[in-house]
PDB file of N, CA and C in Angstrom:
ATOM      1  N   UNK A   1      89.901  96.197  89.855  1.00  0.00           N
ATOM      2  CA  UNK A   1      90.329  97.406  90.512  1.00  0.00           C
ATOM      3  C   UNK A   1      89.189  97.931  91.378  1.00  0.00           C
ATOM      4  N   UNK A   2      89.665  98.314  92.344  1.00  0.00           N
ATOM      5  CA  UNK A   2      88.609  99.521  93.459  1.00  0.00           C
ATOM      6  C   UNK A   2      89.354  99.656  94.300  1.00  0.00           C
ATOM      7  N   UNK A   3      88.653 100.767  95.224  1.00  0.00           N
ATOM      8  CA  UNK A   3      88.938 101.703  96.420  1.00  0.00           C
ATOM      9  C   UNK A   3      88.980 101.137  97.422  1.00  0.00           C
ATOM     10  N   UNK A   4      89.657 101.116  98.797  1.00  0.00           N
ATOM     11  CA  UNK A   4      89.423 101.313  99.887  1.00  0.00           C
ATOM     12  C   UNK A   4      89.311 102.206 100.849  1.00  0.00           C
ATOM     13  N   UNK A   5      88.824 102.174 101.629  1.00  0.00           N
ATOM     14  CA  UNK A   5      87.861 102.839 102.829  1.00  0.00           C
ATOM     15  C   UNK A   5      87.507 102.607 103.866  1.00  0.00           C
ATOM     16  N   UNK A   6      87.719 102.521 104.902  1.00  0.00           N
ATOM     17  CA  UNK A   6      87.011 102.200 106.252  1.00  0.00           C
ATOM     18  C   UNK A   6      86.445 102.999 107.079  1.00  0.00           C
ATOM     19  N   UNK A   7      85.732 102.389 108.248  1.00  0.00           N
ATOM     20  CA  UNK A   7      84.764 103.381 108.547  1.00  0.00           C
ATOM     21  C   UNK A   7      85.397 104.425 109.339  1.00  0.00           C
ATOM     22  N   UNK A   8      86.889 104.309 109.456  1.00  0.00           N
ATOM     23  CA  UNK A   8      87.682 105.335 110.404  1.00  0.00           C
ATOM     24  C   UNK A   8      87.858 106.655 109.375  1.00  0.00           C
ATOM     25  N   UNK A   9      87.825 106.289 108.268  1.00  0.00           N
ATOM     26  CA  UNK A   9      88.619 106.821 106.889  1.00  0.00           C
ATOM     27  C   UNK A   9      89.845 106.726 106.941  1.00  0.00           C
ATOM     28  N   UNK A  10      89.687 106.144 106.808  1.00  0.00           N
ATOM     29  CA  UNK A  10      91.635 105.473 106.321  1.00  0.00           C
ATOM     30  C   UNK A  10      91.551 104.745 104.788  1.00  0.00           C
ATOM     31  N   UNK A  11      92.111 105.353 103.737  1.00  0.00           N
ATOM     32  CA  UNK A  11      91.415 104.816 102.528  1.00  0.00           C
ATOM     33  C   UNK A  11      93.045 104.858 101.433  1.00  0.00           C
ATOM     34  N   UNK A  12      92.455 104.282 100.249  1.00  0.00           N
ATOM     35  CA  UNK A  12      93.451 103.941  99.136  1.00  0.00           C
ATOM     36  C   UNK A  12      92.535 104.292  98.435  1.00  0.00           C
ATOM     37  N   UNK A  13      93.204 104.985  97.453  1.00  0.00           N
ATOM     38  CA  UNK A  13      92.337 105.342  95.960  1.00  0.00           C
ATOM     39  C   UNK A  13      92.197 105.042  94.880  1.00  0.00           C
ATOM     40  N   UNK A  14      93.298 103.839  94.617  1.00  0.00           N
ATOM     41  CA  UNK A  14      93.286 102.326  94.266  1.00  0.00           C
ATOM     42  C   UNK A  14      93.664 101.180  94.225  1.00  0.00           C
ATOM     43  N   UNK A  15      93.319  99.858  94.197  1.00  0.00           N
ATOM     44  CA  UNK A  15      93.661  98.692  94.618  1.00  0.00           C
ATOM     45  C   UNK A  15      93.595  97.926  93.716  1.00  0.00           C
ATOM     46  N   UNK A  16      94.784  97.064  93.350  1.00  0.00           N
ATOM     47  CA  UNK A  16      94.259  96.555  91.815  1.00  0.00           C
ATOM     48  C   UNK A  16      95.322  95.216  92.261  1.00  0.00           C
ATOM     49  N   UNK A  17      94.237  94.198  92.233  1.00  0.00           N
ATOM     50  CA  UNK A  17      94.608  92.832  92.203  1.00  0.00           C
ATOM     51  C   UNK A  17      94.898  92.031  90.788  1.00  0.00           C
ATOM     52  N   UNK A  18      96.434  91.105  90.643  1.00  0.00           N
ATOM     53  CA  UNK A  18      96.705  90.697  89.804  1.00  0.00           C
ATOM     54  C   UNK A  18      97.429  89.496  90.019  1.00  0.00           C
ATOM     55  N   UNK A  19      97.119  88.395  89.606  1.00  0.00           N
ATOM     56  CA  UNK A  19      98.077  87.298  89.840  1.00  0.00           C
ATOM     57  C   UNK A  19      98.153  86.612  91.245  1.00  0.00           C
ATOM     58  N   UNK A  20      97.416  87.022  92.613  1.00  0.00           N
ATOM     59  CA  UNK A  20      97.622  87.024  93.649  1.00  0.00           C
ATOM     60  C   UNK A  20      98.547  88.196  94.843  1.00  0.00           C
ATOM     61  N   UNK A  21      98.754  89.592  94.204  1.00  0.00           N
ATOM     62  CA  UNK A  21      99.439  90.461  94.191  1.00  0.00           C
ATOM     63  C   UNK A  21      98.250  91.803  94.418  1.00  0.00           C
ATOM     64  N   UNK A  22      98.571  92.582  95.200  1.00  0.00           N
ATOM     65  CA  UNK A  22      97.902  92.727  95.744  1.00  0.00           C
ATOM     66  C   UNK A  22      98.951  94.607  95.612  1.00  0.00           C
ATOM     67  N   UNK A  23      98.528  95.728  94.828  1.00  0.00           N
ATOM     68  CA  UNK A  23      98.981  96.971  94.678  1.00  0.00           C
ATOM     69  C   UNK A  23      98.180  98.440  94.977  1.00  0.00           C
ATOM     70  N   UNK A  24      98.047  98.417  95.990  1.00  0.00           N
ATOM     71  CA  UNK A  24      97.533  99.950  96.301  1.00  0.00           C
ATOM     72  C   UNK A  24      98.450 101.183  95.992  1.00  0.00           C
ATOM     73  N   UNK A  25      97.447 102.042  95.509  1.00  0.00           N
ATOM     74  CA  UNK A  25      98.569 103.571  94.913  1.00  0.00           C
ATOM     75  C   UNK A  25      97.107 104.374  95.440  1.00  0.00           C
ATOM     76  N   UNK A  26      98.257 105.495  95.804  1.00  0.00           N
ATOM     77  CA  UNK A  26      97.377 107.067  96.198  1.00  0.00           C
ATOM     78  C   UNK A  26      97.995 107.699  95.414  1.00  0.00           C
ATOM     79  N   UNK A  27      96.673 108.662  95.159  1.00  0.00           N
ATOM     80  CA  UNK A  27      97.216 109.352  94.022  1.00  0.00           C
ATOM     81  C   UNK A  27      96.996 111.048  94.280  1.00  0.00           C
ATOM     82  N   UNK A  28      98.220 112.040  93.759  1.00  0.00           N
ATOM     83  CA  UNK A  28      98.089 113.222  94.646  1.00  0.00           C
ATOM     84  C   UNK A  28      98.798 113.905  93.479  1.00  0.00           C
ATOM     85  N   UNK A  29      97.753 115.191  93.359  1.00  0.00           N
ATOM     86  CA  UNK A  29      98.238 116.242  92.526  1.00  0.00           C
ATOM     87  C   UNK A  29      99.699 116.926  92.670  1.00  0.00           C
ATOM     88  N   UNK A  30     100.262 117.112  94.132  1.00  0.00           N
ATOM     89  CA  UNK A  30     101.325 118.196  94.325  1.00  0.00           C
ATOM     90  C   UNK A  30     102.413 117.915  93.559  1.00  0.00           C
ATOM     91  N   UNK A  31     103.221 118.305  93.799  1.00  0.00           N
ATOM     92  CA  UNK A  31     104.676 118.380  92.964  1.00  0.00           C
ATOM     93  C   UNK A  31     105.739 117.801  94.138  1.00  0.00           C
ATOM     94  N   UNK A  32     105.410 117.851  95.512  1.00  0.00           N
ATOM     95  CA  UNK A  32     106.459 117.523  96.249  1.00  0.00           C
ATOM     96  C   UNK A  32     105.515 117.026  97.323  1.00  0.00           C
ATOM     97  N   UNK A  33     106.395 115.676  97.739  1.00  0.00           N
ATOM     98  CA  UNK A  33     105.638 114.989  98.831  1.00  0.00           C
ATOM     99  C   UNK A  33     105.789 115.110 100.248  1.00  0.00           C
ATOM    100  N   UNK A  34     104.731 114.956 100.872  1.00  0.00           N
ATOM    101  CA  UNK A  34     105.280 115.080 102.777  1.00  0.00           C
ATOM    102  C   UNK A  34     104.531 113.919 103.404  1.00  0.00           C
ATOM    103  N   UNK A  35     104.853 113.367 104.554  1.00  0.00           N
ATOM    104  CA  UNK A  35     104.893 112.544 105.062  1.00  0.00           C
ATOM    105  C   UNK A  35     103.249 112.211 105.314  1.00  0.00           C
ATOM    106  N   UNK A  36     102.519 113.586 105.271  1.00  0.00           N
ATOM    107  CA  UNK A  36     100.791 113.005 105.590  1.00  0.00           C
ATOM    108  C   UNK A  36     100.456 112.198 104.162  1.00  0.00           C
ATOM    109  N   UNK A  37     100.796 112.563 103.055  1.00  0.00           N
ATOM    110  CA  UNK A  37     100.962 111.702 101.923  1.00  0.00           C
ATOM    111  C   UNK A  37     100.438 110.427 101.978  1.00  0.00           C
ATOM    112  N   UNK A  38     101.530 109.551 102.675  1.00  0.00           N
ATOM    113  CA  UNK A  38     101.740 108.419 103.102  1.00  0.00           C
ATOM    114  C   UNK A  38     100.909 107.457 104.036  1.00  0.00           C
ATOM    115  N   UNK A  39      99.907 108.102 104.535  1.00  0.00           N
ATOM    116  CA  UNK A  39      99.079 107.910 105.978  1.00  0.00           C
ATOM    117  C   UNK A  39      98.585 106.757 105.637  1.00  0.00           C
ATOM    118  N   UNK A  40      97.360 106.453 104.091  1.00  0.00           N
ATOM    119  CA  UNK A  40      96.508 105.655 103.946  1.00  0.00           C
ATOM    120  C   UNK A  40      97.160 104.535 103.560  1.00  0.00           C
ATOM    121  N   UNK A  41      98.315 104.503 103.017  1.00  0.00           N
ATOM    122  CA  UNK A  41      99.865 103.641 102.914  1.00  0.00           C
ATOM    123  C   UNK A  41     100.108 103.110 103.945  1.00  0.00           C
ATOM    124  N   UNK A  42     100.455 104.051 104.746  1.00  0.00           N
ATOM    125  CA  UNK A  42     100.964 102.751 105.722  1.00  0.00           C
ATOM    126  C   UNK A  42     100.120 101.919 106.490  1.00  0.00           C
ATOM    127  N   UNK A  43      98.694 102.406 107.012  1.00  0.00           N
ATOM    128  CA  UNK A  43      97.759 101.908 107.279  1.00  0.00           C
ATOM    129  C   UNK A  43      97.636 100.975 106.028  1.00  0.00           C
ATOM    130  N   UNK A  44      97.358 100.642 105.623  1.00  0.00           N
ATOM    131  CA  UNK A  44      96.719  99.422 103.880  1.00  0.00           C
ATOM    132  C   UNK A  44      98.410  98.708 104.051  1.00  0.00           C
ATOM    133  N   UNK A  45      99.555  99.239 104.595  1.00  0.00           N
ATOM    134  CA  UNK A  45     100.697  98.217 104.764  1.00  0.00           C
ATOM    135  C   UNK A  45     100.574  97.235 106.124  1.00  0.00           C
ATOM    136  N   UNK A  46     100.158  97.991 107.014  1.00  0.00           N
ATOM    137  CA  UNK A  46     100.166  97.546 108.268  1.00  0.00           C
ATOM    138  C   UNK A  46      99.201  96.462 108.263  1.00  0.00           C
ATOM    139  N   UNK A  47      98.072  96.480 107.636  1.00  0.00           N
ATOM    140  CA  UNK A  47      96.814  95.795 107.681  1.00  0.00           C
ATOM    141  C   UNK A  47      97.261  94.254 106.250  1.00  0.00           C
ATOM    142  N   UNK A  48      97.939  94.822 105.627  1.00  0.00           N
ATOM    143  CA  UNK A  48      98.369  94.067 104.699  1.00  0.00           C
ATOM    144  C   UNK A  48      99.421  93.791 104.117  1.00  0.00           C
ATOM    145  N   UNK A  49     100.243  93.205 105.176  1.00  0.00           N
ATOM    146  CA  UNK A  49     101.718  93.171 104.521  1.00  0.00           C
ATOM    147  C   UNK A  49     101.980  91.974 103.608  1.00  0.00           C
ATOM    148  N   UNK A  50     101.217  91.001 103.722  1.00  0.00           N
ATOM    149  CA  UNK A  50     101.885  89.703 102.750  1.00  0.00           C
ATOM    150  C   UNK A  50     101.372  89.972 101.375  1.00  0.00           C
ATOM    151  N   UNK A  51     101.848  89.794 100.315  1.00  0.00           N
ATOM    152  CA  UNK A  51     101.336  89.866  98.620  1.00  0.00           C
ATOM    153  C   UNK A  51     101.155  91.257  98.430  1.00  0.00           C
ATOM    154  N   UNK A  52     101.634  92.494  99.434  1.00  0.00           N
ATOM    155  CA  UNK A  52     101.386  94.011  98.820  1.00  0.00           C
ATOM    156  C   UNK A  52     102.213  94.791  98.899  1.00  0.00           C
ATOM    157  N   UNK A  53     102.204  95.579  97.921  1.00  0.00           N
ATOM    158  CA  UNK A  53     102.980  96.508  97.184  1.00  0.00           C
ATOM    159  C   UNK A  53     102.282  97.998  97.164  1.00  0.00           C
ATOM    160  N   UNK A  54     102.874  98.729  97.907  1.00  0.00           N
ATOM    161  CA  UNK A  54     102.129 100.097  97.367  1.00  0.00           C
ATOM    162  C   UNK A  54     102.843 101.070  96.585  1.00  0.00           C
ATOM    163  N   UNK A  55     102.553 102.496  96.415  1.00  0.00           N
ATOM    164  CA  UNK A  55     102.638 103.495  95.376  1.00  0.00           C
ATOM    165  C   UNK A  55     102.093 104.856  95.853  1.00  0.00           C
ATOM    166  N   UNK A  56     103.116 105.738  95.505  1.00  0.00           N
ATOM    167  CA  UNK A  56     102.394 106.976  95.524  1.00  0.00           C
ATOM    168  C   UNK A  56     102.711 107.526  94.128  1.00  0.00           C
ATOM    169  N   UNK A  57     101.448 107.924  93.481  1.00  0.00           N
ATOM    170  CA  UNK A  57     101.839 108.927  91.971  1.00  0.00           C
ATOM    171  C   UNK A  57     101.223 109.734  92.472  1.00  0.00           C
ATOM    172  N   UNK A  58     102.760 111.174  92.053  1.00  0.00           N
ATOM    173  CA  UNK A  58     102.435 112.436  92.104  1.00  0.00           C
ATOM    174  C   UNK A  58     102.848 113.087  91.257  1.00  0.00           C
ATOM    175  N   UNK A  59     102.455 114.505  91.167  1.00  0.00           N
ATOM    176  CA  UNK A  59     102.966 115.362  90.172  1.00  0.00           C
ATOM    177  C   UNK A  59     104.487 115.992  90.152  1.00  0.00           C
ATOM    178  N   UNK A  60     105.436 115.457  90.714  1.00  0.00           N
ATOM    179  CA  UNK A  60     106.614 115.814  91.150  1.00  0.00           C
ATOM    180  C   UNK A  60     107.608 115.319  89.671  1.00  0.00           C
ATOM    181  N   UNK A  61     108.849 115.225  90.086  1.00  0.00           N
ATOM    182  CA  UNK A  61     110.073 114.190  89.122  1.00  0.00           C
ATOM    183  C   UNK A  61     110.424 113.436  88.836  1.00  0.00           C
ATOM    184  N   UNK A  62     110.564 112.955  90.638  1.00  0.00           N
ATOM    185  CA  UNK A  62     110.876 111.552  91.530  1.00  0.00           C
ATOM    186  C   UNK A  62     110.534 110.274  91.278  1.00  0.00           C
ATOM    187  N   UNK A  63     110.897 109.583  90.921  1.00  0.00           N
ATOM    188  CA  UNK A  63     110.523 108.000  90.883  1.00  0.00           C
ATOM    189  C   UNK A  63     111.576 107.401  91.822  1.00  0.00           C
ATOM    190  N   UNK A  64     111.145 106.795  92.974  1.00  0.00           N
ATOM    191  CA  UNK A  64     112.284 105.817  93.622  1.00  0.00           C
ATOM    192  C   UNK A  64     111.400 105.250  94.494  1.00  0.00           C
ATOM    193  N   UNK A  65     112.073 104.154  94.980  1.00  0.00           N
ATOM    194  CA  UNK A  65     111.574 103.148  95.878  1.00  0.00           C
ATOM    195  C   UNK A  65     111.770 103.602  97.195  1.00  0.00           C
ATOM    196  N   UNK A  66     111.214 103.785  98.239  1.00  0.00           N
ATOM    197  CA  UNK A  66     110.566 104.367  99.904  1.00  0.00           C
ATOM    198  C   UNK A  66     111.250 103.388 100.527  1.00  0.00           C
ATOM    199  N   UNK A  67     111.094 102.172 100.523  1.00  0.00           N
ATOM    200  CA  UNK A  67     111.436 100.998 101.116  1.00  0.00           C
ATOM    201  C   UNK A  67     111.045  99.607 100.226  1.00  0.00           C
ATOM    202  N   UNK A  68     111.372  98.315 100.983  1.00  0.00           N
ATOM    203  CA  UNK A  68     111.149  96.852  99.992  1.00  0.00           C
ATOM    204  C   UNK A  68     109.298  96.937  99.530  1.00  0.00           C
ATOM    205  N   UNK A  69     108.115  97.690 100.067  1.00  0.00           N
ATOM    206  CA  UNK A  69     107.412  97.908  99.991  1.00  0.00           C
ATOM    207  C   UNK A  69     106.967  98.714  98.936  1.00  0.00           C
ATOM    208  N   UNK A  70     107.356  99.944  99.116  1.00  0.00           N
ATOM    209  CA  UNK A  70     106.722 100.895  98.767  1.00  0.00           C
ATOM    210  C   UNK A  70     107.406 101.613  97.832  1.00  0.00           C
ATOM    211  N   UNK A  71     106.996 102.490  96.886  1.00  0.00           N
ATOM    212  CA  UNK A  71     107.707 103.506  95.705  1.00  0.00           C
ATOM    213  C   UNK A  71     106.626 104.760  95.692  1.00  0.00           C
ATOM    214  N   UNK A  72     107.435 105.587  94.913  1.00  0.00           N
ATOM    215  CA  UNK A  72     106.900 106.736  94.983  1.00  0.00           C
ATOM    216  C   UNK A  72     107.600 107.021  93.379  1.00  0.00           C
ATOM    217  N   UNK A  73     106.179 107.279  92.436  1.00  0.00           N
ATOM    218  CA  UNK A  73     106.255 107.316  91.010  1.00  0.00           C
ATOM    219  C   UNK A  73     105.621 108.720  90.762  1.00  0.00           C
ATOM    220  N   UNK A  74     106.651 109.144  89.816  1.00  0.00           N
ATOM    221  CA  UNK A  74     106.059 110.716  89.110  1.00  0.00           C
ATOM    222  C   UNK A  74     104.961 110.408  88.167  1.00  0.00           C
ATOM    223  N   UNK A  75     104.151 111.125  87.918  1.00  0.00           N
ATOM    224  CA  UNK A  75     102.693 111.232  86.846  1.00  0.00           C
ATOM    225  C   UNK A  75     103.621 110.567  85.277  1.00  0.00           C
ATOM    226  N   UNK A  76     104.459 111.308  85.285  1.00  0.00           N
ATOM    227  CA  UNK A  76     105.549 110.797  83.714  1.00  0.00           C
ATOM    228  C   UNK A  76     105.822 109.783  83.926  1.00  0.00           C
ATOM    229  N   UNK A  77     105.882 109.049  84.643  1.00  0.00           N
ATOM    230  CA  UNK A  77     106.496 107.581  84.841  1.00  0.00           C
ATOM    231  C   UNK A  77     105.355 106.244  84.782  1.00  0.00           C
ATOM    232  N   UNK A  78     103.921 106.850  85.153  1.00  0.00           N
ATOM    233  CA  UNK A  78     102.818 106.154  85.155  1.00  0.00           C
ATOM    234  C   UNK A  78     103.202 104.975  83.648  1.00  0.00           C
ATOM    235  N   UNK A  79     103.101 105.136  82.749  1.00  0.00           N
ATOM    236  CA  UNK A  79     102.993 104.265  81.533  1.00  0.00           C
ATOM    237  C   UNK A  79     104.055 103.369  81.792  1.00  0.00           C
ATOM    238  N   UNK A  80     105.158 103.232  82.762  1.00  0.00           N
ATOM    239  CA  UNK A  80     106.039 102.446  82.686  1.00  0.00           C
ATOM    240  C   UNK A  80     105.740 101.006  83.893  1.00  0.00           C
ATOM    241  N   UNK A  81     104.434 101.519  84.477  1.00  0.00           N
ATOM    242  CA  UNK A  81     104.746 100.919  85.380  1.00  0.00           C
ATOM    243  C   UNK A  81     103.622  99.235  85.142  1.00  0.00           C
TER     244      UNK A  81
END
């Protein structure tokens, strides 16, 4: 596991390689999400679309999938994943 970062700041707050699989998640206190959320996501998608999967955990309800990419997981849902 670790971070990414670049020198633009465009970053993930974690990256955790498994199997050849490749899962970045940002992780954000609020309760409800908005689209700046997503920024260091889609950048870390754009730059890396083959073998990756991303994530947003937040403090919200919500657990559902964004697109074939991406999900968006509540803090309660963390242990399932």
């Amino acid at each position: 596991m670790y971070y990414f970062r670049d020198s633009a700041g465009n970053e993930i707050d974690l990256v955790y390689e498994k199997d050849g699989q490749t899962l970045a998640i940002e992780i954000k206190a609020a309760k409800a999400t908005i689209p700046s959320m997503f920024s260091g996501i889609r950048y870390w998608q754009k730059n890396n679309r083959l073998h990756s999967q991303s994530m947003l955990i937040y403090g919200g309800a919500k657990t559902e999938p964004i697109n074939e990419h991406t999900s968006i997981i509540s803090w309660k849902d963390v242990g399932d994943i």
